[in-house]
Protein backbone atom coordinates (compact mmCIF):
# COMPACT_ATOMS: atom_id res chain seq x y z
CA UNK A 1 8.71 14.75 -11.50
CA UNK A 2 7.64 16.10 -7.91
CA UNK A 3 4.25 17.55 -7.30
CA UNK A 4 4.91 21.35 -8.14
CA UNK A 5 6.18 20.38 -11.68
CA UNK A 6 3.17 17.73 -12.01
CA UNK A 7 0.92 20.38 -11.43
CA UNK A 8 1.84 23.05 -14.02
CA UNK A 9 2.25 20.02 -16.26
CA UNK A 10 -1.53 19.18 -15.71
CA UNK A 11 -2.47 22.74 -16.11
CA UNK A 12 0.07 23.51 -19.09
CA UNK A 13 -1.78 20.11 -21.00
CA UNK A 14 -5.82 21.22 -20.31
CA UNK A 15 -4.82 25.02 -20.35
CA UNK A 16 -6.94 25.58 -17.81
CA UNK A 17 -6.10 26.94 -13.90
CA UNK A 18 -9.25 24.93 -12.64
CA UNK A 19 -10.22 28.19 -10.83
CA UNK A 20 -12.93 27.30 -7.79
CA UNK A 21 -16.40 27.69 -8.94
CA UNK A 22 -20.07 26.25 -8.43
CA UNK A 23 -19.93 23.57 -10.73
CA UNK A 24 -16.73 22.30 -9.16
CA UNK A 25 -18.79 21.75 -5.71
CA UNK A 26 -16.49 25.01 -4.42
CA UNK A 27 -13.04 23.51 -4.40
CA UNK A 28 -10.05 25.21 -4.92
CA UNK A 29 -7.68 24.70 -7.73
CA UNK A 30 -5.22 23.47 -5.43
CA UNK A 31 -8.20 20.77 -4.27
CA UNK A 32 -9.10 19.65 -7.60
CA UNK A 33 -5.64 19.11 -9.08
CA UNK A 34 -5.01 17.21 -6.13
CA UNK A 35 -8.37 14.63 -6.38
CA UNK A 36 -7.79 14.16 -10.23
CA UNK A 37 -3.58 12.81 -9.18
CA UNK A 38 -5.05 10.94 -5.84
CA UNK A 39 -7.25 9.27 -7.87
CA UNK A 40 -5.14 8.05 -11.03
CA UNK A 41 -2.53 6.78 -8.03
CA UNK A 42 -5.26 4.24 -6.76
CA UNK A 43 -6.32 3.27 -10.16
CA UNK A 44 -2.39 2.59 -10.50
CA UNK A 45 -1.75 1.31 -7.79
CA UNK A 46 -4.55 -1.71 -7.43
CA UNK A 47 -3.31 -2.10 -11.17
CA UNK A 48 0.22 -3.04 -10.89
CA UNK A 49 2.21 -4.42 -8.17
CA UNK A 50 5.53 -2.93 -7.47
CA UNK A 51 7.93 -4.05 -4.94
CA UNK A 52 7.78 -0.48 -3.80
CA UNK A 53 3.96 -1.10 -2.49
CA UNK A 54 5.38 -3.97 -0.06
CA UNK A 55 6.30 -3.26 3.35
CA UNK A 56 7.26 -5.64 6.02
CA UNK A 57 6.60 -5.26 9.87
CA UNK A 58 7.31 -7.78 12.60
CA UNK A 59 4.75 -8.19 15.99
CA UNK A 60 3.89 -10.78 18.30
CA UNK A 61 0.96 -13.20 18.54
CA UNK A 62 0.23 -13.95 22.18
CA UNK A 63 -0.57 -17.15 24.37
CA UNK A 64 -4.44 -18.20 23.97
CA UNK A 65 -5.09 -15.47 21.93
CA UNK A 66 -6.49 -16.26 18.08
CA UNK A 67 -6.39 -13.03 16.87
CA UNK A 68 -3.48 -10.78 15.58
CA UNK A 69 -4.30 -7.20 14.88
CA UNK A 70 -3.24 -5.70 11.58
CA UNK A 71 -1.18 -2.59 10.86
CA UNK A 72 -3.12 0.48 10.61
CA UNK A 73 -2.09 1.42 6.66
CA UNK A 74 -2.47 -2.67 5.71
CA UNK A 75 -4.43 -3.26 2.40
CA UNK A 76 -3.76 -6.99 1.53
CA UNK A 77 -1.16 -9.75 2.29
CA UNK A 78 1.93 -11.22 0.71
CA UNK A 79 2.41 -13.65 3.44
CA UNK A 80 2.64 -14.32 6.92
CA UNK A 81 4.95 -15.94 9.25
CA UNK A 82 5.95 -17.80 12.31
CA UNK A 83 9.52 -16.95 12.94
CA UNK A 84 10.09 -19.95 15.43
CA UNK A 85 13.00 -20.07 18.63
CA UNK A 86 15.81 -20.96 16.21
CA UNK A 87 14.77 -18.08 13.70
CA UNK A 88 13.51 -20.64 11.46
CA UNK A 89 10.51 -19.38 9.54
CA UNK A 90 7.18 -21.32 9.16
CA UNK A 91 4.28 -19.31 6.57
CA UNK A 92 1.31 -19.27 7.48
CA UNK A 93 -1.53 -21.13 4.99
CA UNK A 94 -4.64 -18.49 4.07
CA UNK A 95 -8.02 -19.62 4.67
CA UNK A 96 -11.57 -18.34 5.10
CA UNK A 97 -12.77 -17.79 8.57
CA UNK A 98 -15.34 -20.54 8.23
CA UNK A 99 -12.08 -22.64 7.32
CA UNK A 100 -10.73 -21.88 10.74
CA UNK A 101 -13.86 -22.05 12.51
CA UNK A 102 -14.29 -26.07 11.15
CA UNK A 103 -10.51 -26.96 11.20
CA UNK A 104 -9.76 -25.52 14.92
CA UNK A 105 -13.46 -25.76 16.37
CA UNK A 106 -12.28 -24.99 19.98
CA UNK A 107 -10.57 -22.17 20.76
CA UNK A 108 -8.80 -23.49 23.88
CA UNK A 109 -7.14 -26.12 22.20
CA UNK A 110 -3.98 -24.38 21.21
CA UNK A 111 -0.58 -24.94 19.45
CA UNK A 112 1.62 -23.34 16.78
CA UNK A 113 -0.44 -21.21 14.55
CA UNK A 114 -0.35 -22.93 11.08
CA UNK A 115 -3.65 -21.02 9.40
CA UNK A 116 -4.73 -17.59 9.03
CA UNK A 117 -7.90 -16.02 7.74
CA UNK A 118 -8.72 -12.11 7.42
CA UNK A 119 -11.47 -11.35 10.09
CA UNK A 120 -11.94 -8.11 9.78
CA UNK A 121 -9.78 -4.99 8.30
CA UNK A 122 -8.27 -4.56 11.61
CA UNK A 123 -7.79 -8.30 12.54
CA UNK A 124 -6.28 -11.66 11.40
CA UNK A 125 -7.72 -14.99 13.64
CA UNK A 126 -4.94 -17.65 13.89
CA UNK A 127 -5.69 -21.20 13.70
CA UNK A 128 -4.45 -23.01 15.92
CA UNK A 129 -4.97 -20.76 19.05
CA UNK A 130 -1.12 -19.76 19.96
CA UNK A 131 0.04 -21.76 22.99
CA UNK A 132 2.69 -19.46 23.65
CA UNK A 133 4.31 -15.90 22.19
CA UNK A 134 5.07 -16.48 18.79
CA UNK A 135 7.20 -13.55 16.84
CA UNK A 136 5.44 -12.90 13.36
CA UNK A 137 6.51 -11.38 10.39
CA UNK A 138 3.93 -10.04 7.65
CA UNK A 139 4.64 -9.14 3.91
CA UNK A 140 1.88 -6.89 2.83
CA UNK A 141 0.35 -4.26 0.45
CA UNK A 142 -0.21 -0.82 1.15
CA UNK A 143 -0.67 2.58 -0.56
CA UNK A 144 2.29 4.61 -0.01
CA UNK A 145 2.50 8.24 0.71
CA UNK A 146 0.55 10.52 -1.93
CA UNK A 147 3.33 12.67 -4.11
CA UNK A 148 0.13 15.44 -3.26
CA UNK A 149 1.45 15.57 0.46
CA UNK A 150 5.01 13.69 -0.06
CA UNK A 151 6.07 16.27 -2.78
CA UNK A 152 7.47 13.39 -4.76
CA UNK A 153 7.16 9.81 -4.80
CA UNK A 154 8.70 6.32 -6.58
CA UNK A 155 6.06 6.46 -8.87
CA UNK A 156 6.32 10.64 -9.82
CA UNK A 157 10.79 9.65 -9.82
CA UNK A 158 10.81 6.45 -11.82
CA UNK A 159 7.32 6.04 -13.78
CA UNK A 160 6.07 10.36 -14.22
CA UNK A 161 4.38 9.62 -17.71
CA UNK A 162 1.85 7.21 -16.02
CA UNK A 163 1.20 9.38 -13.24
CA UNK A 164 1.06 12.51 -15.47
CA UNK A 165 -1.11 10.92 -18.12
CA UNK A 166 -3.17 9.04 -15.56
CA UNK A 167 -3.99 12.39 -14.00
CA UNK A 168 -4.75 13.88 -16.99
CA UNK A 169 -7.60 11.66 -17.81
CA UNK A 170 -9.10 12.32 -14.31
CA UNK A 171 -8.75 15.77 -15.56
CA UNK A 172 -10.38 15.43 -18.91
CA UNK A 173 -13.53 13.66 -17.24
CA UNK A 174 -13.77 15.92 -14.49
CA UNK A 175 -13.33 18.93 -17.90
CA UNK A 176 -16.01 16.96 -19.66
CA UNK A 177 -13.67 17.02 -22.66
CA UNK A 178 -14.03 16.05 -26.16
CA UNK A 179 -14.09 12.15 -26.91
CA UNK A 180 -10.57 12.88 -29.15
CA UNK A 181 -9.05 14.17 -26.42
CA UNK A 182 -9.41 11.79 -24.01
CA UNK A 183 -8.80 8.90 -26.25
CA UNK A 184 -5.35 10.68 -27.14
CA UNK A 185 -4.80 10.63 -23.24
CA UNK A 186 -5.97 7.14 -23.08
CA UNK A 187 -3.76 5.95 -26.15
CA UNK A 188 -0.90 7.71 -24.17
CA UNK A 189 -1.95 6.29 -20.30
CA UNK A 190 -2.25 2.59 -21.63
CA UNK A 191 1.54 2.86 -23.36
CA UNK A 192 2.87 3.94 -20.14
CA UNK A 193 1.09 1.70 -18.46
CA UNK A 194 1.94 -0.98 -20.34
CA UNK A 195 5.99 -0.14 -19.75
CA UNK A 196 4.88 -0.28 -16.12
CA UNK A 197 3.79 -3.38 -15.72
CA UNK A 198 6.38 -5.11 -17.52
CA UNK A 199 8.82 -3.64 -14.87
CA UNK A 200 6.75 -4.51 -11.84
CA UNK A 201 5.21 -7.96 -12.43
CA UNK A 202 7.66 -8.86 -15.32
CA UNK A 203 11.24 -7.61 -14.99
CA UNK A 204 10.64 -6.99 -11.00
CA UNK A 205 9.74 -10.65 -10.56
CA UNK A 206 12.25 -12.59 -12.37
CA UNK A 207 15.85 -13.91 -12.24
CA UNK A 208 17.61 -12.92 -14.98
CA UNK A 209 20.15 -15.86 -13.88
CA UNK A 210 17.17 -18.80 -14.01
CA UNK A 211 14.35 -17.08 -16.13
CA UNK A 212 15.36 -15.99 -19.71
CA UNK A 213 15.76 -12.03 -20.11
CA UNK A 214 12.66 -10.30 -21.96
CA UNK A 215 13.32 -10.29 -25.79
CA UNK A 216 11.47 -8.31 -28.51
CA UNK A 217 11.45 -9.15 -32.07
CA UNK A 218 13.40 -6.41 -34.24
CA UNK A 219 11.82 -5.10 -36.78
């Protein structure tokens, strides 16, 4: 489902063209069909974790220098690494700053970074302080491109019934709509979520060779 078709859905399902007007604080339909799908993407996204919200990036932490600088669209962190001269790979340990502070008290004593700690959103700090240019690889979590200015997305291709319904109760709140209503949308967001998760932190994070493949009962 790409964004055009999402949005006659949405309007087709509330029969309404969410025309601008006062009590929508003077945004246009295009505006407010565009909040109601931005917003059930986050709630989706910090809901499930799909492989397709990982990204990987490679940069360099430099001699005598404890902090590493984050990518600009970087949310939270898989893992971190030390890709060493042979190409072997060391991962980092996660700590609290304060953890960092206590373990590697002086910041001129320096050595192969083995700890990391978020510092701030734009920084990491490295314990110990690098002692030389170290290559670094980082797993991490980010919100992908919005189908609103992508035109489609993984989640509108492979999961459009949690988008669509999720959108739809952003909809029916915004609508003020009756309480049967949105629990129909509710009954209908929570199946598709529920498919959802079992694909990305069930069937997404399992080998079918080692870990038994899901079974339901038959009825």
């Amino acid at each position: 489902m790409n964004y055009t078709q999402l949005t006659a859905s949405i309007k087709a399902y509330c029969e309404n063209d969410f025309p601008q007007a006062v009590g929508a604080g003077g945004l246009t339909s295009a505006e407010q069909i565009a909040r109601f799908v931005q917003q059930a993407e986050q709630r989706i996204y910090n809901s499930i974790q799909f492989p397709a919200l990982r990204k990987n990036v490679t940069g360099n932490a430099t001699a005598s220098n404890k902090y590493l600088a984050t990518p600009v669209d970087w949310l939270a962190t898989f893992s971190l690494a030390r890709i060493n001269a042979d190409g072997s790979y060391n991962y980092l340990l996660n700590k609290d700053v304060n953890y960092i502070r206590e373990a590697f008290p002086f910041p001129a004593t320096t050595g192969a970074p083995t700890h990391y700690a978020i510092f701030d959103e734009n920084t990491f700090i490295l314990g110990p302080t690098p002692d030389a240019s170290y290559s670094m690889e980082l797993h991490y979590f980010y919100y992908p491109q919005s189908i609103v200015t992508a035109g489609t997305s993984w989640l509108g291709d492979n999961l459009d019934s949690l988008l669509f319904y999720g959108s739809l109760l952003e909809a029916a709140a915004f609508m003020k709509s009756e309480a049967d209503v949105i629990k129909n949308y509710t009954d209908r967001y929570n199946e598709a979520f529920t498919m959802a998760k079992q694909l990305g932190e069930g069937k997404d994070r399992q080998d079918m060779y080692r870990t038994p493949q899901v079974r339901y009962p038959v009825k």
